[in-house]
Protein backbone atom coordinates (compact mmCIF):
# COMPACT_ATOMS: atom_id res chain seq x y z
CA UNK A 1 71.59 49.75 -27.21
CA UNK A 2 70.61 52.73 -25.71
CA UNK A 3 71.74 56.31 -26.51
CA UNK A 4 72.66 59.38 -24.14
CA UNK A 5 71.51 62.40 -26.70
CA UNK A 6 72.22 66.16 -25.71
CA UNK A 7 69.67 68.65 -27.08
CA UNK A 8 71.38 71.66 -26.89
CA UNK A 9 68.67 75.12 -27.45
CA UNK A 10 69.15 78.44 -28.96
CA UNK A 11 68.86 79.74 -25.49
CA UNK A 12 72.22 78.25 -23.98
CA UNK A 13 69.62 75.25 -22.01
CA UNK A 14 70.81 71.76 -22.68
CA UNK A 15 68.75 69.05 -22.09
CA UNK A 16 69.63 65.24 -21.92
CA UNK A 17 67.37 62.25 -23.06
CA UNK A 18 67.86 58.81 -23.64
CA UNK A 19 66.89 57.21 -27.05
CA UNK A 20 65.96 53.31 -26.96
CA UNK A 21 67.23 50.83 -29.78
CA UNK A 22 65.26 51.73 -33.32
CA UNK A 23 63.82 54.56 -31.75
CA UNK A 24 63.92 58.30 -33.48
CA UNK A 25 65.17 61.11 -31.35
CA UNK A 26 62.16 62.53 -31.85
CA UNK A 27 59.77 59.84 -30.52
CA UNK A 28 62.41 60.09 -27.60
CA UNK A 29 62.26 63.69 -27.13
CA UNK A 30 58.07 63.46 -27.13
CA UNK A 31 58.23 60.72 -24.53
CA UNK A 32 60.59 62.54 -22.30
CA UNK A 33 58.32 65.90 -22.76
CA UNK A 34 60.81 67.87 -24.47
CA UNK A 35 58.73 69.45 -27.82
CA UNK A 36 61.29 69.83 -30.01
CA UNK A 37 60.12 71.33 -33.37
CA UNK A 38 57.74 69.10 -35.47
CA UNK A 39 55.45 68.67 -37.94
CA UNK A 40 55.08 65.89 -40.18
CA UNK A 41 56.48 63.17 -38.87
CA UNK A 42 57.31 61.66 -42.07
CA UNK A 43 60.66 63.58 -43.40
CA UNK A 44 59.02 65.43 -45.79
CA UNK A 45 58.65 68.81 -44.35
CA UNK A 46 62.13 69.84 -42.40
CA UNK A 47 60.35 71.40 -39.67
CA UNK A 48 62.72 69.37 -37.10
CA UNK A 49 65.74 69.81 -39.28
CA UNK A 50 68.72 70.22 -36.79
CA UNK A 51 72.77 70.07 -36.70
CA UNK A 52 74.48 67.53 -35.03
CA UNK A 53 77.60 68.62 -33.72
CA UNK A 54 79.20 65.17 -32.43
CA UNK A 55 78.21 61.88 -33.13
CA UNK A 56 77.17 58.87 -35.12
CA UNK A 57 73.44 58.44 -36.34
CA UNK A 58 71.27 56.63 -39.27
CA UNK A 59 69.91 59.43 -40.85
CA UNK A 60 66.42 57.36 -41.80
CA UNK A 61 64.22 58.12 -45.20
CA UNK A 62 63.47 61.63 -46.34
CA UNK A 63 63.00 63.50 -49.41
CA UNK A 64 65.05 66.00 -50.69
CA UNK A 65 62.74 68.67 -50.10
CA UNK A 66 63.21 68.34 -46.26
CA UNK A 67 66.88 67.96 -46.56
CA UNK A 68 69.66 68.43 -49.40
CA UNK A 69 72.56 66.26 -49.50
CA UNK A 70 74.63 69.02 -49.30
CA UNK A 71 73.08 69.88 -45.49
CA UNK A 72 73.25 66.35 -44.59
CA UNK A 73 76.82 65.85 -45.37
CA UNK A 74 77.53 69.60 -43.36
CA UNK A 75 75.89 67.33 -40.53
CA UNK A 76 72.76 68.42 -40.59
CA UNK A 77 69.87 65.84 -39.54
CA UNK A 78 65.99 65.04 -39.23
CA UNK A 79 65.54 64.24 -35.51
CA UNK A 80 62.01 62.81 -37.30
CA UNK A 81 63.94 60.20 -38.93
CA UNK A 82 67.29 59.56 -37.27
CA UNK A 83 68.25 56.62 -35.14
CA UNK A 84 71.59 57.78 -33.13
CA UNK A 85 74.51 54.67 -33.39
CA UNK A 86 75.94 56.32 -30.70
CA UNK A 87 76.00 59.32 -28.18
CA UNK A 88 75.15 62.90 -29.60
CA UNK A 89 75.04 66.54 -29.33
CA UNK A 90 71.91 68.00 -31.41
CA UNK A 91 71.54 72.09 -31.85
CA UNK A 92 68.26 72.19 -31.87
CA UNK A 93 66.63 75.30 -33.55
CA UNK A 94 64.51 76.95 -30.71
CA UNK A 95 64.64 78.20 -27.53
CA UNK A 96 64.07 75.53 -24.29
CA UNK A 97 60.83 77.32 -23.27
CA UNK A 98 57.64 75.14 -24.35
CA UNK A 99 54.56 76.93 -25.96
CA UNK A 100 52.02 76.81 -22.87
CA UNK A 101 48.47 78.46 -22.43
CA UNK A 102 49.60 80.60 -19.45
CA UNK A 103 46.42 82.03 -16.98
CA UNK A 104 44.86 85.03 -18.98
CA UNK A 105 44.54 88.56 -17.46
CA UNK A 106 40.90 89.93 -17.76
CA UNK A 107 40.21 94.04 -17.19
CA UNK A 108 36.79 94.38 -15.08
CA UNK A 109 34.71 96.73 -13.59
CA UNK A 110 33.49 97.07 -10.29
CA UNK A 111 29.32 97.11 -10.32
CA UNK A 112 27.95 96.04 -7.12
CA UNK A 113 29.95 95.99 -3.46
CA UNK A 114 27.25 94.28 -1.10
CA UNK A 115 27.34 94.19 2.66
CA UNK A 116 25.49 90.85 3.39
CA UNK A 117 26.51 90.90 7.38
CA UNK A 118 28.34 92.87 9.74
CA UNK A 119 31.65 90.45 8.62
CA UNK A 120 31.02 89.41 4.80
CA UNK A 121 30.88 91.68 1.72
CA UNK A 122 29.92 90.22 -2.03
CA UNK A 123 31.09 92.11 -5.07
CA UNK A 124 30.69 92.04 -8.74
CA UNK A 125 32.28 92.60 -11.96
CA UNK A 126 31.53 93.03 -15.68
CA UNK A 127 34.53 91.34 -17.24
CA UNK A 128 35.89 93.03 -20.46
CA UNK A 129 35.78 90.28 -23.11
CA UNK A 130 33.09 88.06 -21.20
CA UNK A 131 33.58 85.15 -23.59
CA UNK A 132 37.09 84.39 -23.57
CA UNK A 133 36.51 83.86 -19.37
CA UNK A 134 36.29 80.16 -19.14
CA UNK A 135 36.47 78.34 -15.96
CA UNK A 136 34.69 75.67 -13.86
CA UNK A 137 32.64 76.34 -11.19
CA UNK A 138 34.62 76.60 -7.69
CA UNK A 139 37.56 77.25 -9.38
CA UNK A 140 39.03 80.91 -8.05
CA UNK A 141 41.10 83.91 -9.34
CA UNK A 142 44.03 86.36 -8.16
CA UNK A 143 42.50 89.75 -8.53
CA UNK A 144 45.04 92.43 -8.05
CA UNK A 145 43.86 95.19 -5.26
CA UNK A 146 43.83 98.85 -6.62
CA UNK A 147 46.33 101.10 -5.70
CA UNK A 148 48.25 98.37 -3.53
CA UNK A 149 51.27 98.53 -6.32
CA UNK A 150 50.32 95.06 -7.54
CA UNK A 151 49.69 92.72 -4.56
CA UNK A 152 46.49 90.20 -5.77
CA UNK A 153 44.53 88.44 -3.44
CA UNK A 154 42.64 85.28 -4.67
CA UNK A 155 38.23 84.59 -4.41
CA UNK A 156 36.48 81.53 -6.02
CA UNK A 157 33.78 82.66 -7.70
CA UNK A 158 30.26 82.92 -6.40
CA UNK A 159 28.49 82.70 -9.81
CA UNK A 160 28.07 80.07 -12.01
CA UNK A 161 30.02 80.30 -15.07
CA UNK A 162 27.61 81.25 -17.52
CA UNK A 163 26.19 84.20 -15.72
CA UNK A 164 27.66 87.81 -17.35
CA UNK A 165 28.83 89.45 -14.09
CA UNK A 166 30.79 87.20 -11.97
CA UNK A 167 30.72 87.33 -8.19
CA UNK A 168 32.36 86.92 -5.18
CA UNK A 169 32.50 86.91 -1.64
CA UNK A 170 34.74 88.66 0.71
CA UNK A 171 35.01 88.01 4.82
CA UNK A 172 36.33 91.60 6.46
CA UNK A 173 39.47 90.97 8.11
CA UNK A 174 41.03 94.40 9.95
CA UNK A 175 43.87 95.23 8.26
CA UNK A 176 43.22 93.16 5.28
CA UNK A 177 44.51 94.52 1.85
CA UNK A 178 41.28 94.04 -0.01
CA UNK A 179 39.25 94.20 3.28
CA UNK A 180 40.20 97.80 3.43
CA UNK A 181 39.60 98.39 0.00
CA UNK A 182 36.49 97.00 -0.25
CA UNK A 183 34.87 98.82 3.10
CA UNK A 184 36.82 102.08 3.11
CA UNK A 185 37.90 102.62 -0.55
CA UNK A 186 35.73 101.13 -3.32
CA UNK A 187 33.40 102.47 -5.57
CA UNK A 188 31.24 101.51 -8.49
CA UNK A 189 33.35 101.88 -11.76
CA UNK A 190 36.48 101.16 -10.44
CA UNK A 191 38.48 99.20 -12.62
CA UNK A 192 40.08 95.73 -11.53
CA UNK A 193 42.39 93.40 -12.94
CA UNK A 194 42.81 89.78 -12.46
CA UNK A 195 44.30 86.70 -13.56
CA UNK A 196 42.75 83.08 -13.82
CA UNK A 197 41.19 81.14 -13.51
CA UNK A 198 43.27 78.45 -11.19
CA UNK A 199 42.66 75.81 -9.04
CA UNK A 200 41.28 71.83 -9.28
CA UNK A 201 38.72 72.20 -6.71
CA UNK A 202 35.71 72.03 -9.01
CA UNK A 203 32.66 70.26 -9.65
CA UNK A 204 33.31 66.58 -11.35
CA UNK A 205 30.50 64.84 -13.28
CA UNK A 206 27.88 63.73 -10.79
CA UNK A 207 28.28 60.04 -10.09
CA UNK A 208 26.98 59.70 -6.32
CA UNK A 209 25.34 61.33 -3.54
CA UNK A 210 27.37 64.81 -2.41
CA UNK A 211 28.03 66.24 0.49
CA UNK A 212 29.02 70.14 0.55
CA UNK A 213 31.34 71.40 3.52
CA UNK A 214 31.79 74.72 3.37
CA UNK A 215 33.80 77.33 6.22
CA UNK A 216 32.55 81.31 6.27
CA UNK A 217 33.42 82.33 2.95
CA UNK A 218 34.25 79.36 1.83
CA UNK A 219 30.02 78.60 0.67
CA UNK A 220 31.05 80.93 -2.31
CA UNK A 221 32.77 77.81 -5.04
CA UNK A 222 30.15 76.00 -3.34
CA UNK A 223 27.90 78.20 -4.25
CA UNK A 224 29.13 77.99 -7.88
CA UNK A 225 28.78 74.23 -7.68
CA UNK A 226 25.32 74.67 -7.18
CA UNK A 227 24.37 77.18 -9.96
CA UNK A 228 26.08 74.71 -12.12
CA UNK A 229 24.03 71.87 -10.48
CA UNK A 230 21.05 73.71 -11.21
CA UNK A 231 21.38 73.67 -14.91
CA UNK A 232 21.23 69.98 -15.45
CA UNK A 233 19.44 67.09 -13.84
CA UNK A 234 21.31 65.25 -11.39
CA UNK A 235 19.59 62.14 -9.63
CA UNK A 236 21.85 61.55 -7.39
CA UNK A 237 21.34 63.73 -3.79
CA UNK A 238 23.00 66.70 -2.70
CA UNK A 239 23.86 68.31 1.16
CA UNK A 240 25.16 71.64 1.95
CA UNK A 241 26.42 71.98 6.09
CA UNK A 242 27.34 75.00 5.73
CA UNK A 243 28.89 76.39 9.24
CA UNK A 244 30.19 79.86 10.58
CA UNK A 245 31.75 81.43 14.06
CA UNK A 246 28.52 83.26 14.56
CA UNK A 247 25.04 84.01 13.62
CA UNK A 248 25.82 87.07 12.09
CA UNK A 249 28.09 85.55 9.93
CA UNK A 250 25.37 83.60 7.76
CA UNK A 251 25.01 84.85 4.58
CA UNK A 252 23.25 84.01 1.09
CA UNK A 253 20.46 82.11 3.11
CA UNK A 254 18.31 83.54 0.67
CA UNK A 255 20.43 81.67 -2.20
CA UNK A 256 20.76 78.23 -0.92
CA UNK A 257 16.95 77.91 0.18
CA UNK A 258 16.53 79.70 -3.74
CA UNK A 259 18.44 76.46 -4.74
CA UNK A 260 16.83 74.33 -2.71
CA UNK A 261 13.74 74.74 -4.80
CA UNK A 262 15.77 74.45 -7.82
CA UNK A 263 17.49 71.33 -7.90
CA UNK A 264 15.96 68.10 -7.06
CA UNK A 265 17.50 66.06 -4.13
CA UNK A 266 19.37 69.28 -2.60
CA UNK A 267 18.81 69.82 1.34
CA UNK A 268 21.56 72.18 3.60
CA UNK A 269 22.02 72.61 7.03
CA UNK A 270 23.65 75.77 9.24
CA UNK A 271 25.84 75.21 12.07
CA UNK A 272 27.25 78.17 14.10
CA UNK A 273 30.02 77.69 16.13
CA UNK A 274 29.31 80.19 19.11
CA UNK A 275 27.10 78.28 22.07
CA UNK A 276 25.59 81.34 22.70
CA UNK A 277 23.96 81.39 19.21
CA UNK A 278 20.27 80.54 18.83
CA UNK A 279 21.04 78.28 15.78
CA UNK A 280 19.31 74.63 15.85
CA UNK A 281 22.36 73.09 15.12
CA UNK A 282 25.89 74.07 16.92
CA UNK A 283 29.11 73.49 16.98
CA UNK A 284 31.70 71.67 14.97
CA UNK A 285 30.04 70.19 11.14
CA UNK A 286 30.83 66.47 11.96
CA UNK A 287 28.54 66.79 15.20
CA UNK A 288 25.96 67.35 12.35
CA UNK A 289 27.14 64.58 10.22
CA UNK A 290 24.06 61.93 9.75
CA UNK A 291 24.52 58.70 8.26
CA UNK A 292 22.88 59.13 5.22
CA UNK A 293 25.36 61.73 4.29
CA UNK A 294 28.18 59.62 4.11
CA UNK A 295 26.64 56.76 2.55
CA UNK A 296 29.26 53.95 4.45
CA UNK A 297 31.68 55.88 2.05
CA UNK A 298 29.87 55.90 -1.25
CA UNK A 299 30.02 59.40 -1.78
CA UNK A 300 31.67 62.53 -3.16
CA UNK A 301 33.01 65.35 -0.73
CA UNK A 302 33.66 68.72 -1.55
CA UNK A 303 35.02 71.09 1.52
CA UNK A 304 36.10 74.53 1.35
CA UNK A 305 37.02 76.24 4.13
CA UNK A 306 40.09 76.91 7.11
CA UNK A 307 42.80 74.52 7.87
CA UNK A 308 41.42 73.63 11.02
CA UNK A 309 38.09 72.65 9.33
CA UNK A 310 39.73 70.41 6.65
CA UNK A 311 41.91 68.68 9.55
CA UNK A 312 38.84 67.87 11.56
CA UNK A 313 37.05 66.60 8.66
CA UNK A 314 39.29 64.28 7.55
CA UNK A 315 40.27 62.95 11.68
CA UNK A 316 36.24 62.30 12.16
CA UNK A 317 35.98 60.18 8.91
CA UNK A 318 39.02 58.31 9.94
CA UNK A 319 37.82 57.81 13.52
CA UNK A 320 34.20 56.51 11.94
CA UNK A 321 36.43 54.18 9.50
CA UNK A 322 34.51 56.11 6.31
CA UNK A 323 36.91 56.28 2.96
CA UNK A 324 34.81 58.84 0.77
CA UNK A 325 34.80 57.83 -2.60
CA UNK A 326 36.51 61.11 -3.53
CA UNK A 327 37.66 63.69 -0.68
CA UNK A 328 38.12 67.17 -2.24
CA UNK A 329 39.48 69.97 -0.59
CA UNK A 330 40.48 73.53 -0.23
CA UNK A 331 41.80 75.24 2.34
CA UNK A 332 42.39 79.17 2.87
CA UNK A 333 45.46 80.04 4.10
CA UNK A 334 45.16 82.11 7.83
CA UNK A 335 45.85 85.55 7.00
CA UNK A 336 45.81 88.68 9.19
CA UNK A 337 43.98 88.40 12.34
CA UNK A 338 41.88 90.82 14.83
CA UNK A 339 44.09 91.88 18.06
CA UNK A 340 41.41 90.56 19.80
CA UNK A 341 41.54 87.06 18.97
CA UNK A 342 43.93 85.19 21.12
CA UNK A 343 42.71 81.40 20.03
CA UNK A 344 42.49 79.06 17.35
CA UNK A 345 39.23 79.14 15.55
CA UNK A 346 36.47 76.20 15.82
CA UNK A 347 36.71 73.87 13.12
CA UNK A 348 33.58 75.26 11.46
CA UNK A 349 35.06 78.53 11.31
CA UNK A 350 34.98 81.10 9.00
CA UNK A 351 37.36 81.09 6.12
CA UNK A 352 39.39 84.22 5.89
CA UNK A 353 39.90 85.84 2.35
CA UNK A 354 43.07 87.46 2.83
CA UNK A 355 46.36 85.86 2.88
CA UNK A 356 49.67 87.29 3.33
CA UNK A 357 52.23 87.24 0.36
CA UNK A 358 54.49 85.16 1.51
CA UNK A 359 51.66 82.04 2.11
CA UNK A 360 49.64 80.65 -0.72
CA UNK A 361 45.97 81.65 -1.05
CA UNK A 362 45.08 78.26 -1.28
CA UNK A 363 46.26 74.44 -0.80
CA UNK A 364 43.81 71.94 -3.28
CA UNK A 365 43.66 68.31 -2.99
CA UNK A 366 41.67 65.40 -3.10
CA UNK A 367 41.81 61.63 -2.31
CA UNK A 368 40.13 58.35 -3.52
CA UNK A 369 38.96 55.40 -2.32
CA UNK A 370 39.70 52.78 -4.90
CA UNK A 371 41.57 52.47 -7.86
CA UNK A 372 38.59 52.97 -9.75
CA UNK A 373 38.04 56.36 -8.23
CA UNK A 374 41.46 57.19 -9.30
CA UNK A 375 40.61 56.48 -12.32
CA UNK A 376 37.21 58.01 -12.51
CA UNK A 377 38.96 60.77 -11.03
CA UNK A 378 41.38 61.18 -13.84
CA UNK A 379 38.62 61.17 -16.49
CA UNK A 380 36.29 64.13 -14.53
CA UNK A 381 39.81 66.29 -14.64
CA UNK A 382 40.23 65.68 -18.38
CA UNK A 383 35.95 66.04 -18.58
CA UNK A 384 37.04 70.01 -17.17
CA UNK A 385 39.95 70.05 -19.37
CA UNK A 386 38.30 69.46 -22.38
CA UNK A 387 35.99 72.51 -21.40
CA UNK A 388 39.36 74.64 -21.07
CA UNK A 389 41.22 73.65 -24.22
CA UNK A 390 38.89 72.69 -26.95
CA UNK A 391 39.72 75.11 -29.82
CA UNK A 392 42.51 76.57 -28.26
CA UNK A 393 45.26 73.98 -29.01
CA UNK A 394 47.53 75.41 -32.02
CA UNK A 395 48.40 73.35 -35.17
CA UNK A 396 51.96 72.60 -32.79
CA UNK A 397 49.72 71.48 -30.14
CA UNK A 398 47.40 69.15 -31.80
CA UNK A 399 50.44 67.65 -34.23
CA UNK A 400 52.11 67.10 -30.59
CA UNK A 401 49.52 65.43 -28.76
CA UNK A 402 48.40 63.13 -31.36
CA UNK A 403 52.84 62.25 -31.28
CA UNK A 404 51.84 61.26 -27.77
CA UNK A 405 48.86 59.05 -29.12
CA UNK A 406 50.71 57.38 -31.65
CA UNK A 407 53.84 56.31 -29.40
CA UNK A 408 51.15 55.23 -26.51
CA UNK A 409 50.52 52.36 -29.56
CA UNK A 410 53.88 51.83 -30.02
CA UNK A 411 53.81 50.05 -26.93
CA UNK A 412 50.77 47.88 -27.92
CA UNK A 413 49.67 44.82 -30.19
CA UNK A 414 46.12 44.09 -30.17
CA UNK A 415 45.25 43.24 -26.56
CA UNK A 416 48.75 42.67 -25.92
CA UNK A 417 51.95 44.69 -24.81
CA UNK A 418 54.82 44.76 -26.28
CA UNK A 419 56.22 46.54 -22.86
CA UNK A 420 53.98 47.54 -20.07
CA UNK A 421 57.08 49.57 -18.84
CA UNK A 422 57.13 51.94 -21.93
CA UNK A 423 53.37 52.06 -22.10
CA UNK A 424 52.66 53.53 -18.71
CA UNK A 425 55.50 55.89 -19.34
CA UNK A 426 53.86 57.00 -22.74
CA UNK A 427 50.42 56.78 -21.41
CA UNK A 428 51.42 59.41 -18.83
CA UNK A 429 52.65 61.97 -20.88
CA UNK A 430 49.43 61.25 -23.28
CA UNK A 431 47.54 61.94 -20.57
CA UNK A 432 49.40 64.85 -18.97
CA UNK A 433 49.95 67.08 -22.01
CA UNK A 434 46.15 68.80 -22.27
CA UNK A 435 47.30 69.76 -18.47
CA UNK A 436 50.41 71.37 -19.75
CA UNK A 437 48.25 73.41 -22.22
CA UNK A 438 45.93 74.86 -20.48
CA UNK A 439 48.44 76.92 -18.42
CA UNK A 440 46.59 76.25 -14.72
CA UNK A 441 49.06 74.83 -12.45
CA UNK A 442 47.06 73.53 -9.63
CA UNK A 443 44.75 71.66 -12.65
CA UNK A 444 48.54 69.90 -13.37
CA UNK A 445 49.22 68.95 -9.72
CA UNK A 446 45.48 67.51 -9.96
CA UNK A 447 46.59 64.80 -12.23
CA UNK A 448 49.97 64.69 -11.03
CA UNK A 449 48.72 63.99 -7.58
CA UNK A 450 46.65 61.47 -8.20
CA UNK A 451 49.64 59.01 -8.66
CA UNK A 452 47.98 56.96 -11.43
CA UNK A 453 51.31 56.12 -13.21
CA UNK A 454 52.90 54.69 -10.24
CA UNK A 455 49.65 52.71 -9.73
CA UNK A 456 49.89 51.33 -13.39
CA UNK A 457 53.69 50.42 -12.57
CA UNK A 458 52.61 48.45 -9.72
CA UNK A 459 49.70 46.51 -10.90
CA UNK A 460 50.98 46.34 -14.76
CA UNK A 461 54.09 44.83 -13.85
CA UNK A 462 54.13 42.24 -16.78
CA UNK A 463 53.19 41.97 -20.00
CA UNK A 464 49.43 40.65 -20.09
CA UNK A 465 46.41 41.79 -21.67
CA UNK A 466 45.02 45.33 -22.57
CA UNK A 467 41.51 45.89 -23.57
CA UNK A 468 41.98 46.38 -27.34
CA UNK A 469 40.08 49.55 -27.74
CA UNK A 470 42.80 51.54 -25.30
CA UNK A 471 44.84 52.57 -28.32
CA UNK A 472 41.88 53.47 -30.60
CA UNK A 473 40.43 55.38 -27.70
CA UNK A 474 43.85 57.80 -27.39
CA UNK A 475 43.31 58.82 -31.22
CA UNK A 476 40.13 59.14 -31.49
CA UNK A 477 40.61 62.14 -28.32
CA UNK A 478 43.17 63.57 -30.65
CA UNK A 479 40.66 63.46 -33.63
CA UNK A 480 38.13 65.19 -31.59
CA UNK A 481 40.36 67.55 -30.44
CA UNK A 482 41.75 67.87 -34.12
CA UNK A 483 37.73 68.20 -35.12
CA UNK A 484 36.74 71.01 -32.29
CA UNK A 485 34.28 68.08 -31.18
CA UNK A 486 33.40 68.64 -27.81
CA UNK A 487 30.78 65.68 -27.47
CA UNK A 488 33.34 63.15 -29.54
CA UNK A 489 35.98 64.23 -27.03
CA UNK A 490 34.03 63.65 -23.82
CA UNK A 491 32.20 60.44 -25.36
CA UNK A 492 36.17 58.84 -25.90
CA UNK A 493 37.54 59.93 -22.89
CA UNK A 494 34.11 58.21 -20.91
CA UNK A 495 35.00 55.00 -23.20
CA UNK A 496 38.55 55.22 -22.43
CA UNK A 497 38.00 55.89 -18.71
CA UNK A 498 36.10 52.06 -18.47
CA UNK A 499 38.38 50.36 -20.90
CA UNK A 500 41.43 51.35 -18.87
CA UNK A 501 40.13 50.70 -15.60
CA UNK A 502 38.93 46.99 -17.06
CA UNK A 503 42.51 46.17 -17.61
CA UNK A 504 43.68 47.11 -14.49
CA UNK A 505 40.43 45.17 -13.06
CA UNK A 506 42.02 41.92 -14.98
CA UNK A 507 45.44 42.77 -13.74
CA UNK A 508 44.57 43.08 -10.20
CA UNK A 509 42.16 39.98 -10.27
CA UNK A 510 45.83 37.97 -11.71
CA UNK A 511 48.50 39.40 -10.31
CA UNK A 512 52.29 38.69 -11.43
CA UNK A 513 54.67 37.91 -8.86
């Protein structure tokens, strides 16, 4: 029978969870997300002790140590150990508020303010504790504008992210907060804050041919991509289209042909929007699309740049009936405008950099072909993740996440389940708590929009067979993680990547009705 149990916190939140037949409240708790103090596991520490204030319960095995007879007989209870024989109230002893990583706040200084064309600055900064920046390449920050009483406007990096001085680009909007900064105001030395680094439109592991969209000033996470690129050998190809509103608006020409030397397999085109330019190639992007850069859908897509860009994109693939493998996207919110622009930009506009408070900076997403890109998408977020988080997780952390592990197995015998129900619900929050750690919201709405759980719920409907390695693969993350093994962890979550997707292979190819 199944128990309604009320976890009531120091700070006046109550929160409500169900706990299963035989099942702990704090097994319960973990599944539901709710990290309720915990350490051992094994009612021998006390950690989780707690008072219940109404209620019947088996209090389970402990030792003495953890909790007296005396406290157990004023009520109080290990949530470790205790199976509830009916509906409870628990005070639990800690606020509601979950220990998260939260985006860090990094002083800088001002070094370089570029004007690369009559419409596009780049800038740089030396960042005050340089290793404790961490973040994948086209990911951006919010970098609060001096003397503007607090207001941040947001830029993807330029650079790659080993380089020491990060960069950025900037397009000049009139009457832009940073624009008018930047031309009329700034000065070497000046000291800037910002916070980061956000957003899920980065690089994933090479797996295909790319192809790089980017919009004005939206070449400069591109541009990341490509530093990061340049590091490592990829054999699969890589095209840049990069296209503007003008010829004057081409920047960093010098940078991508720089690149082109530099990594194997990369070409790039321009495309300026104006008719009147003398550009080679005009107009919209997708008039420039070839064949070979969509490879009848077997390839990855990365596009930065304005709404209108991103819309057109996606209507031309779907009019040429081409399903990218992976589709990933960011768009720049329109932001203040020129009086003397009275119509809607050309898709292969320029992106602007400023947005106004009450819009976000940025909308992120991405979409897949197959279930197996979902899937392979999953495992290049948790790739970045591991980047983000290993050696950060606290003792609370790691004892939490290998909870997660352990109840994931609870769910499993062998190659069997013992409830494909309760496995895809423990799976999920296995999988979802390193993006609750590291703090970066639109990394969380990544995964979350990615919609794997609801696949698994679909295709997993009965119990059938699991490739047996699935529940070894789960600790052996945690024992990386546990080990500050960054190879171990990437080598599992690779392993666990194909394992999971050939049990969904087997499930689709014998489907339950």
């Amino acid at each position: 029978m199944t128990h309604q149990v009320a976890l009531a916190f120091e700070d006046g939140i109550t929160r409500f969870i169900k706990v299963g037949p035989r099942e702990t409240v704090a097994d319960a708790s973990y599944k539901a997300r709710i990290n309720i103090p915990l350490d051992c596991r094994d009612g021998a520490c006390g950690t989780c002790k707690s008072f219940c204030e109404s209620g019947k319960f088996d209090g389970g095995d402990y030792i003495e140590e953890a909790l007296t007879d005396e406290e157990a007989a004023q009520g109080y209870c290990l949530p470790c150990q205790m199976i509830p024989e009916s509906d409870l109230v628990l005070q639990i002893p800690t606020t509601s508020a979950v220990a998260k990583t939260a985006a860090s706040v990094f002083s800088s200084t001002l070094t370089e303010i570029r004007r690369i064309s009559e419409t596009t600055y780049a800038f740089s900064l030396e960042v005050e504790n340089r290793d404790d920046l961490n973040y994948l390449p086209g990911q951006y920050v919010n970098i609060e504008v001096p003397g503007s009483g607090g207001q941040t406007r947001s830029y993807s990096f330029s650079s790659g992210p080993k380089v020491a001085t990060v960069s950025f680009l900037i397009r000049i909007t009139d009457g832009g907060l940073m624009s008018t900064y930047m031309r009329d105001v700034a000065q070497v030395g000046d000291k800037l804050t910002f916070t980061g680094p956000m957003g899920s439109f980065f690089l994933r592991e090479p797996k295909r041919q790319a192809l790089l969209l980017a919009g004005g000033t939206g070449l400069a996470p591109l541009l990341s991509i490509l530093e990061k690129l340049s590091e490592s050998t990829n054999p699969n190809s890589v095209h840049l289209i990069y296209g503007v509103n003008t010829d004057t608006d081409l920047v960093e020409l010098e940078t991508l042909e720089d690149y082109k030397a530099r990594i194997d397999g990369f070409t790039f085109d321009t495309v300026v929007g104006d008719p009147a330019s003398n550009a080679a190639k005009k107009g919209y992007v997708t008039n420039h699309f070839e064949p070979h850069h969509l490879a009848e859908g077997d390839v990855d897509i990365y596009l930065c740049g304005p709404p209108p860009m991103v819309e057109g994109v996606r209507r031309h693939l779907e009019a040429e009936g081409i399903k990218p493998q992976n589709f990933y996207f960011e768009k720049f919110a329109l932001a203040v405008l020129p009086d003397t622009v009275t119509a809607p930009a050309p898709e292969a506009a320029a992106a602007p950099a400023e947005a106004p408070a009450a819009l976000p900076a940025y909308e992120i997403g991405e979409e897949h072909a197959t279930f197996e890109a979902q899937f392979d998408a999953r495992m290049a977020l948790e790739l970045a993740i591991v980047e983000l988080t290993m050696g950060k997780l606290t003792p609370e952390q790691l004892v939490e996440f290998r909870v997660l592990a352990e109840l994931a197995g609870k769910t499993l015998n062998k190659e069997a389940f013992v409830n494909s129900e309760e496995f895809t619900v423990t799976n999920d929050a296995f999988h979802e708590f390193l993006f609750s750690c590291v703090g970066n919201e639109h990394l969380h709405q990544a995964y979350t929009r990615l919609e794997i759980p609801a696949l698994m719920a679909k295709v997993l409907r009965k119990e059938h067979w699991i490739n047996g390695d699935v529940d070894a693969d789960h600790l052996e993350i945690v024992s990386a993680f546990e080990n500050q093994n960054r190879d171990d962890a990437r080598k599992a979550i690779i392993n666990h990547n194909d394992h999971a997707k050939a049990t969904m292979a087997a499930a689709s190819r014998n489907p339950v009705a």
